[in-house]
Protein backbone atom coordinates (compact mmCIF):
# COMPACT_ATOMS: atom_id res chain seq x y z
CA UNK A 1 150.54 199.36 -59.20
CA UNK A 2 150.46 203.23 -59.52
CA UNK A 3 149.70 202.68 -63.28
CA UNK A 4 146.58 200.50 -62.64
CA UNK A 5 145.29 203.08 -60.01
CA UNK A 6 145.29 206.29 -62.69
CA UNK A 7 144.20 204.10 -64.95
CA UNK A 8 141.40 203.39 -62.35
CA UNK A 9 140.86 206.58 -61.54
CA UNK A 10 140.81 207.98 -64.73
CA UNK A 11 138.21 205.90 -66.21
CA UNK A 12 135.91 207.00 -63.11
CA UNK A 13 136.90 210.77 -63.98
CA UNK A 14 135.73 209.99 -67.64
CA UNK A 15 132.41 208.59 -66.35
CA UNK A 16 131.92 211.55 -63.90
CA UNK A 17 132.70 214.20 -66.39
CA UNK A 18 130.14 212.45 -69.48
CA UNK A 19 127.44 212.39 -66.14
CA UNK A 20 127.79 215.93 -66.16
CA UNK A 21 127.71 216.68 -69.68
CA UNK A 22 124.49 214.48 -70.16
CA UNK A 23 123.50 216.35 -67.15
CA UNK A 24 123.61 219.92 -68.75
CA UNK A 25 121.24 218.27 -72.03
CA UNK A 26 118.22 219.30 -72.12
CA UNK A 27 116.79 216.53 -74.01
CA UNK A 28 118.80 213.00 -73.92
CA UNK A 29 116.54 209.86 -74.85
CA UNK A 30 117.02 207.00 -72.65
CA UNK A 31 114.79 203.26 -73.01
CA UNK A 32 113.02 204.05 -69.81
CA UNK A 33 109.84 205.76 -69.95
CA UNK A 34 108.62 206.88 -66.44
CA UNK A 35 105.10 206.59 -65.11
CA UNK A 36 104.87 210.36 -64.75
CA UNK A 37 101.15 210.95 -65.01
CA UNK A 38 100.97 209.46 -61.53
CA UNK A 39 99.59 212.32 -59.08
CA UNK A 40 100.24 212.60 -55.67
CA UNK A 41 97.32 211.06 -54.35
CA UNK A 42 97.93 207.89 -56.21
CA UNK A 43 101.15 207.60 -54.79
CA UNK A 44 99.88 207.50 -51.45
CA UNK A 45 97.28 204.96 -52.51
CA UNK A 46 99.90 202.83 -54.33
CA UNK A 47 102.17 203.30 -50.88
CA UNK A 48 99.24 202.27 -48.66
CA UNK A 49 99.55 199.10 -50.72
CA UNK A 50 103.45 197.93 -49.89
CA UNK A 51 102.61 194.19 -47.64
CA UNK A 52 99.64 194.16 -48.47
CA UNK A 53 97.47 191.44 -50.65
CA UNK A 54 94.72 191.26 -52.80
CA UNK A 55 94.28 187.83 -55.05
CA UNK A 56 91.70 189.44 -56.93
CA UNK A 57 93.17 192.27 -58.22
CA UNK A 58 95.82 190.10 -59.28
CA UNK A 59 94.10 187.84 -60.90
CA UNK A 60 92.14 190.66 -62.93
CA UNK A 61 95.80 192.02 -63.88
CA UNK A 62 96.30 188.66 -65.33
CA UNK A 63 93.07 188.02 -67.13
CA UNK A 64 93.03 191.82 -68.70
CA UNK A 65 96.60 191.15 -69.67
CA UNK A 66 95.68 187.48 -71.50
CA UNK A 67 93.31 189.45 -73.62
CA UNK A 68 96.10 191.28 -75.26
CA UNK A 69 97.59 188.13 -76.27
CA UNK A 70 94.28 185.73 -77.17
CA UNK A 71 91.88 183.67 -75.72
CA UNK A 72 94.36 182.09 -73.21
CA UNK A 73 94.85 182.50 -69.48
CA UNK A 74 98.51 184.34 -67.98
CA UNK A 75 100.06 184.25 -64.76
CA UNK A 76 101.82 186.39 -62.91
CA UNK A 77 104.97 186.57 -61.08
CA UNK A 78 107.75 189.02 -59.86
CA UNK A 79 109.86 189.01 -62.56
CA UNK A 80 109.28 187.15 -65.98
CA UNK A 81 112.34 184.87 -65.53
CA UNK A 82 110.84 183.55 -62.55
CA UNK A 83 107.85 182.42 -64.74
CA UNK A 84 110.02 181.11 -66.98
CA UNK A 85 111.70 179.03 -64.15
CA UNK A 86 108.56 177.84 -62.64
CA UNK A 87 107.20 176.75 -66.54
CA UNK A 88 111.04 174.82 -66.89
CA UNK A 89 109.80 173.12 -63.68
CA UNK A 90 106.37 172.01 -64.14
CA UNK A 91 107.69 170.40 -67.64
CA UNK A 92 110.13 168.66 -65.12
CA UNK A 93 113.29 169.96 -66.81
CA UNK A 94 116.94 169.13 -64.77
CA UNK A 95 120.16 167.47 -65.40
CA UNK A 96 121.17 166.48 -68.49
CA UNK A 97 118.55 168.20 -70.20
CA UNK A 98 119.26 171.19 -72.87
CA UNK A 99 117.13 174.12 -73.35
CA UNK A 100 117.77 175.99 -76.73
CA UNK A 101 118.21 179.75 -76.34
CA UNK A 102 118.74 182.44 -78.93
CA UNK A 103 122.18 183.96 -78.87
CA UNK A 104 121.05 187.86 -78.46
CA UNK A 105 119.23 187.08 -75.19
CA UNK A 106 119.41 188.09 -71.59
CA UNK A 107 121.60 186.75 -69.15
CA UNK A 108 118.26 186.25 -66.71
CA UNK A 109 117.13 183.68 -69.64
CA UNK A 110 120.35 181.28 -69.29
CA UNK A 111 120.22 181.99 -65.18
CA UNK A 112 117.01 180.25 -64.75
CA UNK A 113 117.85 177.58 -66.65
CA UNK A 114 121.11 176.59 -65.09
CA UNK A 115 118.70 177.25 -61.57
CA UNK A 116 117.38 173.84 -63.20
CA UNK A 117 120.37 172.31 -63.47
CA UNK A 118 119.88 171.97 -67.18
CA UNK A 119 121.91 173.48 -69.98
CA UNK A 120 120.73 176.96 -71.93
CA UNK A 121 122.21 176.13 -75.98
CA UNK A 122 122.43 178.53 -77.91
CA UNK A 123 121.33 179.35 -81.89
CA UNK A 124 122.27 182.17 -83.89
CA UNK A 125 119.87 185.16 -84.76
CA UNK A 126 118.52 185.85 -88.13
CA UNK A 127 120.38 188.92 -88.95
CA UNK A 128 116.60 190.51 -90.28
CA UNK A 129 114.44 190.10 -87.66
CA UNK A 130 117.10 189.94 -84.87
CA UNK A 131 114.97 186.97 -83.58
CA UNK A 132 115.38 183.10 -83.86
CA UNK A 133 116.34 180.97 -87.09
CA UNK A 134 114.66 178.21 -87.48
CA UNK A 135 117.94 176.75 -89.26
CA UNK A 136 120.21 176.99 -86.59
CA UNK A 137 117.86 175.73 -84.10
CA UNK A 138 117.36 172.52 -86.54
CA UNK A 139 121.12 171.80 -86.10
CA UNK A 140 120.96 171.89 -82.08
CA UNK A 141 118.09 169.63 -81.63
CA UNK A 142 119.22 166.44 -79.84
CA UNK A 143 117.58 164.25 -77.55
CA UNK A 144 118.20 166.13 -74.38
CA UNK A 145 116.25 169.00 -75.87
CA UNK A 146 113.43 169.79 -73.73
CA UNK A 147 112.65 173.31 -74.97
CA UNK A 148 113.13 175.39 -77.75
CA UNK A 149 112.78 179.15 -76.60
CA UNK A 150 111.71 181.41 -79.95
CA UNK A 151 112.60 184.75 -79.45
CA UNK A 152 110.63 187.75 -81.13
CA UNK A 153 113.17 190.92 -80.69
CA UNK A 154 112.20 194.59 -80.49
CA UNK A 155 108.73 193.95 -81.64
CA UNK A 156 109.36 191.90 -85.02
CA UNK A 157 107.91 188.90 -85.22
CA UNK A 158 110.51 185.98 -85.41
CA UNK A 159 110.23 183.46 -88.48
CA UNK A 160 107.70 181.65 -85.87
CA UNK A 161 105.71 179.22 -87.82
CA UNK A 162 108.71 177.41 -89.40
CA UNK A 163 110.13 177.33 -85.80
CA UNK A 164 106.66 175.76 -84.56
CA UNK A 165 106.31 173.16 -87.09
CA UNK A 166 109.91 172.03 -86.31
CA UNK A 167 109.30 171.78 -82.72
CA UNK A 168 106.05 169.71 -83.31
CA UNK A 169 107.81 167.25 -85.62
CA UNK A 170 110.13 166.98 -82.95
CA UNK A 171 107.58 166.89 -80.13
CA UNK A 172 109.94 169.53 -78.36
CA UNK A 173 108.01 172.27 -76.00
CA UNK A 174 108.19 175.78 -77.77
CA UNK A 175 107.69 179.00 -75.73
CA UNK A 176 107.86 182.35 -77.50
CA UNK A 177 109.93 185.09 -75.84
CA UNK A 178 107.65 187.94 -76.14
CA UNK A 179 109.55 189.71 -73.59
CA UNK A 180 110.38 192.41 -76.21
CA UNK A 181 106.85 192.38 -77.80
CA UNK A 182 103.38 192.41 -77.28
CA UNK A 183 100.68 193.01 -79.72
CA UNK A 184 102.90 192.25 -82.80
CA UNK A 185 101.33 189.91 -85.31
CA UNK A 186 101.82 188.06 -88.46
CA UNK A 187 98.80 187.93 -90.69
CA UNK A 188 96.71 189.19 -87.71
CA UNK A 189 97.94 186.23 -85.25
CA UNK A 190 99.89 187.65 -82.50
CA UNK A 191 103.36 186.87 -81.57
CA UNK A 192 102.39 184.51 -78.13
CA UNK A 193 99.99 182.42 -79.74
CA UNK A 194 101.94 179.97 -82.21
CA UNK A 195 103.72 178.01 -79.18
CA UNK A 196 102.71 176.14 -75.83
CA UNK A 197 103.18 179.11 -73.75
CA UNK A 198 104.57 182.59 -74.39
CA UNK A 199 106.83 184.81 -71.56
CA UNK A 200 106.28 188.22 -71.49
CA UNK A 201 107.78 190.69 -69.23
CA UNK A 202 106.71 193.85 -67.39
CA UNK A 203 109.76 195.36 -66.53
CA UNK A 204 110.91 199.18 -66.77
CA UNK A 205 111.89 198.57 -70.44
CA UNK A 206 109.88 196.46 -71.98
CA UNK A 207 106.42 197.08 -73.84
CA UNK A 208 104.19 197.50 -71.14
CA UNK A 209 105.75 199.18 -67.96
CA UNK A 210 105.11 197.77 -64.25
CA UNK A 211 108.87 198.32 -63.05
CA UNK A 212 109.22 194.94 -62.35
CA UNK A 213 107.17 191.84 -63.26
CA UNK A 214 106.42 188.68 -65.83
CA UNK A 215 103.63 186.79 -67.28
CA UNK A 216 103.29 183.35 -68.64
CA UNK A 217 100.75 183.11 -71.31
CA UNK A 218 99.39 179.99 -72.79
CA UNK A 219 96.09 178.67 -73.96
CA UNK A 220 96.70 175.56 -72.19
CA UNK A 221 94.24 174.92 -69.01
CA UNK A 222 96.34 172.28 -67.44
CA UNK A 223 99.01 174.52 -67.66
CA UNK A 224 97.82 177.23 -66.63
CA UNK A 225 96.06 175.68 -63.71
CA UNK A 226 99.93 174.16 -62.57
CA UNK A 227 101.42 177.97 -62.81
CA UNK A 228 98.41 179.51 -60.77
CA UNK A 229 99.41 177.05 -58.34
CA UNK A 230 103.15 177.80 -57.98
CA UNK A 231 102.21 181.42 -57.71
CA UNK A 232 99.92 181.03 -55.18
CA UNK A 233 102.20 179.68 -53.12
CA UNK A 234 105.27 181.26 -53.90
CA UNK A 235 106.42 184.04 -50.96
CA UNK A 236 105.64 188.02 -51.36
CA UNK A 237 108.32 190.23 -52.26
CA UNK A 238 109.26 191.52 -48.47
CA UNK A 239 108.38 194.46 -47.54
CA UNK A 240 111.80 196.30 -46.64
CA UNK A 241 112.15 195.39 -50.88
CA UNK A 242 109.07 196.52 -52.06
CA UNK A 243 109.59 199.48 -50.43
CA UNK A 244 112.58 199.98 -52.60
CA UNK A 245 110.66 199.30 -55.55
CA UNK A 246 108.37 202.10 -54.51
CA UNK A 247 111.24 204.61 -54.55
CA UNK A 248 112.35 203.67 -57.50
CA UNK A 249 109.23 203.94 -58.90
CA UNK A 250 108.78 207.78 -57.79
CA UNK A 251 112.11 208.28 -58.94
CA UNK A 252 111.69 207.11 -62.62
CA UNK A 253 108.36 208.68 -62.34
CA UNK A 254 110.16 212.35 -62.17
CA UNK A 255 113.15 211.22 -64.19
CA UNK A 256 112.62 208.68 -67.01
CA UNK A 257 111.83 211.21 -69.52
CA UNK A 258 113.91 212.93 -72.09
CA UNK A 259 113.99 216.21 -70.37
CA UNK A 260 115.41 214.73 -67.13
CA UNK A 261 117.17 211.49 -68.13
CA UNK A 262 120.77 213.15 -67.90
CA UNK A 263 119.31 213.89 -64.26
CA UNK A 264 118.06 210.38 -63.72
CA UNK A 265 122.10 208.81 -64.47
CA UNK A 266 123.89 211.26 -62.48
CA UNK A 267 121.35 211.09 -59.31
CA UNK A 268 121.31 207.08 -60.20
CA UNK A 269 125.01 207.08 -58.99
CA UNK A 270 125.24 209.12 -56.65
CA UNK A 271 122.06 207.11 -54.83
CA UNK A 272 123.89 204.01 -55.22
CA UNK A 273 127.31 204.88 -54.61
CA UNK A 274 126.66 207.87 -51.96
CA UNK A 275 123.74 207.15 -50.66
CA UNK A 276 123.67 203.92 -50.79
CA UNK A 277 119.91 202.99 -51.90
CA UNK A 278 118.91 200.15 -53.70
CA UNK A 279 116.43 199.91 -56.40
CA UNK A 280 114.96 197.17 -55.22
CA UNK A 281 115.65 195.28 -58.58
CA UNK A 282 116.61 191.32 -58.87
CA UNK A 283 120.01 191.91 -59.84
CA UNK A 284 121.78 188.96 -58.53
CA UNK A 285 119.99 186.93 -61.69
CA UNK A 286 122.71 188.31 -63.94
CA UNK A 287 125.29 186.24 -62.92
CA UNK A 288 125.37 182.65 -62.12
CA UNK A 289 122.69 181.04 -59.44
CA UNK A 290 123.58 181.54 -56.14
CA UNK A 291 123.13 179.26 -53.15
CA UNK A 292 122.51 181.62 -50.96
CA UNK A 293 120.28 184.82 -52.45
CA UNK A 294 119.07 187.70 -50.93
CA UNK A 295 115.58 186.71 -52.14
CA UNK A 296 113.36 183.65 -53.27
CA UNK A 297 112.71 182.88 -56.48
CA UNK A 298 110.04 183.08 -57.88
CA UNK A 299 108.16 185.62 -55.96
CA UNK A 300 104.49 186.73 -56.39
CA UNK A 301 103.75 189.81 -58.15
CA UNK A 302 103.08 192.58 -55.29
CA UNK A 303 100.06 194.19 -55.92
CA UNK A 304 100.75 197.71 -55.87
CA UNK A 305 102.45 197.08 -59.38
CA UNK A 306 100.23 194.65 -60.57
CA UNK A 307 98.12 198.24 -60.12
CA UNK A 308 100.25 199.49 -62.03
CA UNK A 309 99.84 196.69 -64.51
CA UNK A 310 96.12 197.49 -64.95
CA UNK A 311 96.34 201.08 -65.61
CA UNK A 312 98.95 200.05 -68.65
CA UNK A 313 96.73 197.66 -69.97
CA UNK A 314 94.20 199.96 -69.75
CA UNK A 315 96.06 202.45 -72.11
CA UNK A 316 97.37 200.24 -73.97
CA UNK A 317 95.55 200.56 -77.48
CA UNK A 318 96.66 204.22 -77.07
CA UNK A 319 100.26 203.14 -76.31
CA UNK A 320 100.32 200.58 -79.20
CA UNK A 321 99.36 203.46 -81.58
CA UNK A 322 102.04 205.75 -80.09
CA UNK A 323 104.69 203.62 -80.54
CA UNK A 324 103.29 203.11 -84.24
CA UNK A 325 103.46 206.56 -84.84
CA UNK A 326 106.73 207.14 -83.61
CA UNK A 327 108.47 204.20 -84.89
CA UNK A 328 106.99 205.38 -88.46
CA UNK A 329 108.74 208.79 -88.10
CA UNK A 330 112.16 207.78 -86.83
CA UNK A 331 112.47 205.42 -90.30
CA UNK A 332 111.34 208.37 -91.98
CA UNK A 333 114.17 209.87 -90.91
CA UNK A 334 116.72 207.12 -91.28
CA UNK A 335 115.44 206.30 -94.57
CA UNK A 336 115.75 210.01 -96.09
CA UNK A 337 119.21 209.85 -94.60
CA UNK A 338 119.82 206.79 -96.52
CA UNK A 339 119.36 203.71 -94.45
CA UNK A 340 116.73 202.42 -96.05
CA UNK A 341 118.67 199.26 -97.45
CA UNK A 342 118.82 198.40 -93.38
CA UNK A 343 115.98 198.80 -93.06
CA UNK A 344 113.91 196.35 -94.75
CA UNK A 345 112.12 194.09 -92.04
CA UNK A 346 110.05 196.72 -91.62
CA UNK A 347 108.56 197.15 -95.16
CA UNK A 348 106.85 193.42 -95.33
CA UNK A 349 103.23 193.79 -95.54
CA UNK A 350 102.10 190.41 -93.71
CA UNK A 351 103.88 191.55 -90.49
CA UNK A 352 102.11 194.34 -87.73
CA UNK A 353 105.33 195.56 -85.64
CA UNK A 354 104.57 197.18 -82.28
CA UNK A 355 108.36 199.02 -82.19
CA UNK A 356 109.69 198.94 -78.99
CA UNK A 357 112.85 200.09 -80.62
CA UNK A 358 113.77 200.59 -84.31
CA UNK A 359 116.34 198.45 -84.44
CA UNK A 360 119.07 198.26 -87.32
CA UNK A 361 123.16 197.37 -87.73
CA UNK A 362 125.41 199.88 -89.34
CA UNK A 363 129.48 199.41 -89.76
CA UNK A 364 131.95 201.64 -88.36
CA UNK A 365 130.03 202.02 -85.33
CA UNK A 366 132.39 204.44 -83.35
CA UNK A 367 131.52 206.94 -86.20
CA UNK A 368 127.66 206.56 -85.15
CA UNK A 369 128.65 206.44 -81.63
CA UNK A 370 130.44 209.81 -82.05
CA UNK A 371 127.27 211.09 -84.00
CA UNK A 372 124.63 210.02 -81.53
CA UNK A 373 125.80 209.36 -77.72
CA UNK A 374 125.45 212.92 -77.32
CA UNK A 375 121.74 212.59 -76.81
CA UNK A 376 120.76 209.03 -76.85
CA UNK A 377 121.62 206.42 -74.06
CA UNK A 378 124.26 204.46 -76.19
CA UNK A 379 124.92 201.85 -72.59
CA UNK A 380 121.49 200.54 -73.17
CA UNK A 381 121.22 199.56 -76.79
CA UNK A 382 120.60 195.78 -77.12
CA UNK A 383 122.35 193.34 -78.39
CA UNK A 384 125.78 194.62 -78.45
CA UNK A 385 126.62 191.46 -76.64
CA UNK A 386 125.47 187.62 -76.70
CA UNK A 387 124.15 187.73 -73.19
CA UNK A 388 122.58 190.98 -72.18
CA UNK A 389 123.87 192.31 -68.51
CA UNK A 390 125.85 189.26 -68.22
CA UNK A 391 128.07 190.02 -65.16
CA UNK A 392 129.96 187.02 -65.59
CA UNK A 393 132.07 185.23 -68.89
CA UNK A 394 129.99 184.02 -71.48
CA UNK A 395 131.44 180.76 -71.24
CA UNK A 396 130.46 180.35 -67.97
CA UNK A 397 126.88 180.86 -69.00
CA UNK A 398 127.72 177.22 -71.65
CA UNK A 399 128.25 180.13 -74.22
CA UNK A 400 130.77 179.29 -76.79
CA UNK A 401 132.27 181.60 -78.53
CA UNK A 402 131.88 181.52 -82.34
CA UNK A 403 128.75 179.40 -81.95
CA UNK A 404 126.68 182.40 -83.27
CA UNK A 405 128.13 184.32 -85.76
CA UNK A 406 125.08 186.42 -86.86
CA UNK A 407 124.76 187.50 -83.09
CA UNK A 408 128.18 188.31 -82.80
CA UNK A 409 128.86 189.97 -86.08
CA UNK A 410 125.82 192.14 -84.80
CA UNK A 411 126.83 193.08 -81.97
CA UNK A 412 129.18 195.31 -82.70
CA UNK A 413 127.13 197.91 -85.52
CA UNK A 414 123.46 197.27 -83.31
CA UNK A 415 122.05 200.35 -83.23
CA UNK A 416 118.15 200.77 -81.15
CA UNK A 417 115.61 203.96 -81.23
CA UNK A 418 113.46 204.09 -78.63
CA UNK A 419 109.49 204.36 -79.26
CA UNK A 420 108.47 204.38 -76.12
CA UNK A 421 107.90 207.99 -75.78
CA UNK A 422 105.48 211.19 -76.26
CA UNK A 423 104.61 211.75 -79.61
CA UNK A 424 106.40 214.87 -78.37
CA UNK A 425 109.67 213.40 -77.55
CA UNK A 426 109.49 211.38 -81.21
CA UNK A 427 109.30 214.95 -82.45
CA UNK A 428 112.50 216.14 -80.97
CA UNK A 429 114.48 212.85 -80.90
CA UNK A 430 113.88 212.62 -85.10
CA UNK A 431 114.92 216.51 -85.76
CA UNK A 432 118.16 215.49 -83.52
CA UNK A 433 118.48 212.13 -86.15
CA UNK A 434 117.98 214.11 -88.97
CA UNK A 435 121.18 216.76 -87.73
CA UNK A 436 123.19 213.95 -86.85
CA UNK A 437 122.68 210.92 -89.73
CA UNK A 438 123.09 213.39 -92.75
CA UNK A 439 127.00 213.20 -91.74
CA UNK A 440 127.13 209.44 -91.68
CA UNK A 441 128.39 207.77 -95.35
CA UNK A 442 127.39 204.52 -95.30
CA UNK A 443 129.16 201.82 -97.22
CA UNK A 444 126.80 199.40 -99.49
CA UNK A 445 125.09 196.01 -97.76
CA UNK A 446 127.39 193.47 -98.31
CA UNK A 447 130.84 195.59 -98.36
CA UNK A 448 132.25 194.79 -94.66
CA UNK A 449 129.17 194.74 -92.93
C-alpha cells in the first residue's frame, strides 16, 4: 500500500515539476491556437450573446461554411459527433447494424455509434496518408454494413475515390471525415465532396476554430432538409454551460499561443483541480454512452460561437495560405535534416494539402521525444493510440486488438507539427527543429520501422 502511494505521488511530482519547466519556456508550441485578436469590446458583445438565439445568424454560419466545401448545404450542431449521430439516425441505423470506422480515429466517433446501438468496425490506416484503405475496408464489408466512414487525416486527402466506388458497388452510405481537413483537394475536388455527406468539426483543434462545434455537409436536399430539422429542434446548450465555454474561450484567447502555452497547462490544472472550473467541453463522449448525462445530445450550436464561426470563415483564404506557408517550411526543415524519405505524401502533385499538422512516423521514438518535448506539446500528437482520448479499454469500444496493424505499428513513432500558427511562430518553431533534428540518425525505411 505505501509503495502504490509514492508511486502515486511521485508521478504527480513528475507532472508538477515538467508544468513548471514548460512554464519557465518562453516559446512551447501547443495544437491550440487561441482567438487572440478578439478585443475587449467584442467580448462583451460575444457575452451579451450567452441564452440568447438568433436562427439567422446561424443559418448564415452554415451557408458561408458550405461554400468552403461546394455547392452543398451544412448544418450545424454543438459538437460534430452529434451531427454525426443525428446523420446515423436519419439513415435509421441501430442494432445489429455495423458502421466501419478507421482505426486512428477518435473515441467521440465509436461513442455515437454505440449511442445507436450499432457496432463502430474498424479498418486499418494506410500508413501514407494516415487516412482510410480502401483494402481493408473491402474485407469488413458485410451485410450489416450501413456506413463506411472515410477518414482524411491531418489535411491529406485519403485514397477517396477507390473508397467511393467501393461503397457504390456496394450501395453502402459513405461519409468523409473531414474533421481534420477542410479545403484539401485532389485534382481541384475537395475532400467533402466524393461521398453522401461529409463531417467536419469546429473544435479548438481542428482547421477552423469555434471552440466547440460540427457541421454536416452534403449536397443532398433531402438530407439536408432531415438534419435542419433535428437541429431545429434539438435543446440549446444551457446557459450555466455556455457560460463555461465563454471562459474558456477568454482563457485560450490569452493563452493558446506559443509564448504562453506553458502558462495555459499549468493554469489549466490548477483551474480544474484548485479551482475547480470546468471548460464547459463534452467530455463525457470519451467513454462509453451514458444513461444518464449531464447534457443532451445533440445540442444546437449557440450562437455566440457560431459568431465565432463567421469571423473564421471569413479569414479563412488567409488562414488556408498560412498554414501553406508554414507547413512548406517545417518540411524544409525536416527534409534538410534528412527525413525526406518520410516524407513523401507530401510531394504528389495531384493532391492540394491544407496542413493542419505535418504529420510523419520515425523509430526510436523516445530519442525524438527526448529531442523535442522540450518545446512542443508531445500529450497531444495524434494517433499514438487507436482511439484518440479514449477513457475507457479499446475493447470495450468493439476494438480488437491486432485488427489494425498499420494503426498500431504507427502509433508508437507518430510524430505531428502544428501549422496552425503565425507565420511568426513557424519562424521560431522551425529554427528550434533545425537545433534539435540535426542530432537524430535515422535508420533507412524498411529497417525496423
Amino acid at each position: 500500500m505505501v509503495r502504490v502511494l509514492f508511486f502515486k505521488a511521485s508521478k504527480i511530482i513528475f507532472k508538477i515539476v515538467n508544468m513548471l519547466k514548460v512554464y519557465r519556456h518562453k516559446h512551447f508550441f501547443g495544437f491550440i491556437e487561441g482567438h487572440k485578436r478578439l478585443d475587449v469590446s467584442e467580448k462583451k458583445y460575444l457575452y451579451s450573446l450567452i441564452g440568447e438565439s438568433d436562427a439567422k445568424v446561424v443559418r448564415k454560419y452554415e451557408v458561408q461554411f458550405a461554400k468552403l466545401v461546394g455547392s452543398g448545404n451544412a448544418t450545424s450542431f454543438a459538437t460534430g459527433r452529434m451531427g454525426f449521430f443525428s446523420l446515423l439516425n436519419i439513415l435509421k441505423v441501430g442494432a445489429n447494424d455495423e458502421v466501419i470506422l478507421q482505426g486512428s480515429t477518435c473515441a467521440v466517433m465509436a461513442n455515437a455509434i454505440l449511442r445507436c446501438k450499432a457496432t463502430p468496425v474498424f479498418a486499418d490506416i494506410n500508413d501514407k496518408t494516415f487516412g482510410s484503405c480502401k483494402n481493408s475496408i473491402e474485407k469488413l464489408i458485410s451485410p450489416r454494413t450501413k456506413m463506411i466512414v472515410a477518414q482524411h487525416s491531418f489535411g491529406i486527402p485519403c485514397d477517396i475515390n477507390p473508397i467511393s466506388k467501393l461503397a457504390q458497388e456496394n450501395g453502402i452510405f459513405l461519409l468523409e471525415d473531414c474533421a481534420l481537413s477542410l479545403g484539401s483537394a485532389i485534382k481541384g475536388k475537395r475532400v467533402g465532396t466524393f461521398g453522401d455527406a461529409a463531417l467536419f468539426s469546429s473544435d479548438h483543434t481542428k482547421p477552423l476554430n469555434s471552440l466547440i462545434g460540427g457541421l454536416i455537409y452534403t449536397s443532398s436536399d433531402d438530407l439536408h432538409e432531415r438534419l435542419q430539422v433535428i437541429k431545429v429542434s434539438s435543446p440549446d446548450v444551457k446557459q450555466s454551460r455556455q457560460k463555461q465555454l465563454f471562459r474558456q474561450l477568454c482563457f485560450e484567447a490569452k493563452y493558446a499561443n506559443p509564448q504562453n502555452f506553458g502558462k495555459l497547462r499549468l493554469y489549466s490544472a490548477f483551474r480544474r483541480k484548485v479551482l475547480q472550473l470546468k471548460s464547459g467541453f463534452f467530455d463525457e463522449d470519451f467513454g462509453l454512452p451514458k444513461l444518464k448525462s449531464s447534457y443532451s445530445y445533440p445540442l444546437k450550436l449557440p450562437l455566440f460561437l457560431a459568431y465565432i464561426g463567421l469571423k473564421e470563415v471569413e479569414n479563412w483564404e488567409r488562414t488556408k495560405e498560412t498554414r501553406k506557408e508554414n507547413g512548406a517550411l517545417f518540411l524544409k526543415v525536416l527534409r534538410a535534416a534528412g527525413f525526406g524519405e518520410r516524407l513523401t505524401i507530401y510531394d504528389q502533385v495531384d493532391i492540394d494539402i491544407i496542413p493542419l499538422r505535418i504529420a510523419f512516423t520515425i523509430p526510436k521514438e523516445a530519442k525524438l521525444h527526448k529531442a523535442l518535448g522540450g518545446f512542443l506539446d508531445w500529450d497531444s500528437i495524434w494517433f499514438r493510440e487507436p482511439l484518440v482520448g479514449s477513457e475507457v479499454s479499446n475493447n470495450d469500444f468493439s476494438y480488437i486488438a491486432g485488427s489494425c496493424p498499420q494503426a498500431e505499428k504507427i502509433s508508437s513513432m507518430m510524430i505531428n507539427l502544428p501549422c496552425n500558427m503565425t507565420s511568426n511562430s513557424a519562424n521560431i518553431l522551425s529554427e528550434k527543429l533545425k537545433n534539435k533534428l540535426i542530432s537524430v540518425k535515422l535508420p533507412l525505411i524498411g529497417s525496423n520501422s
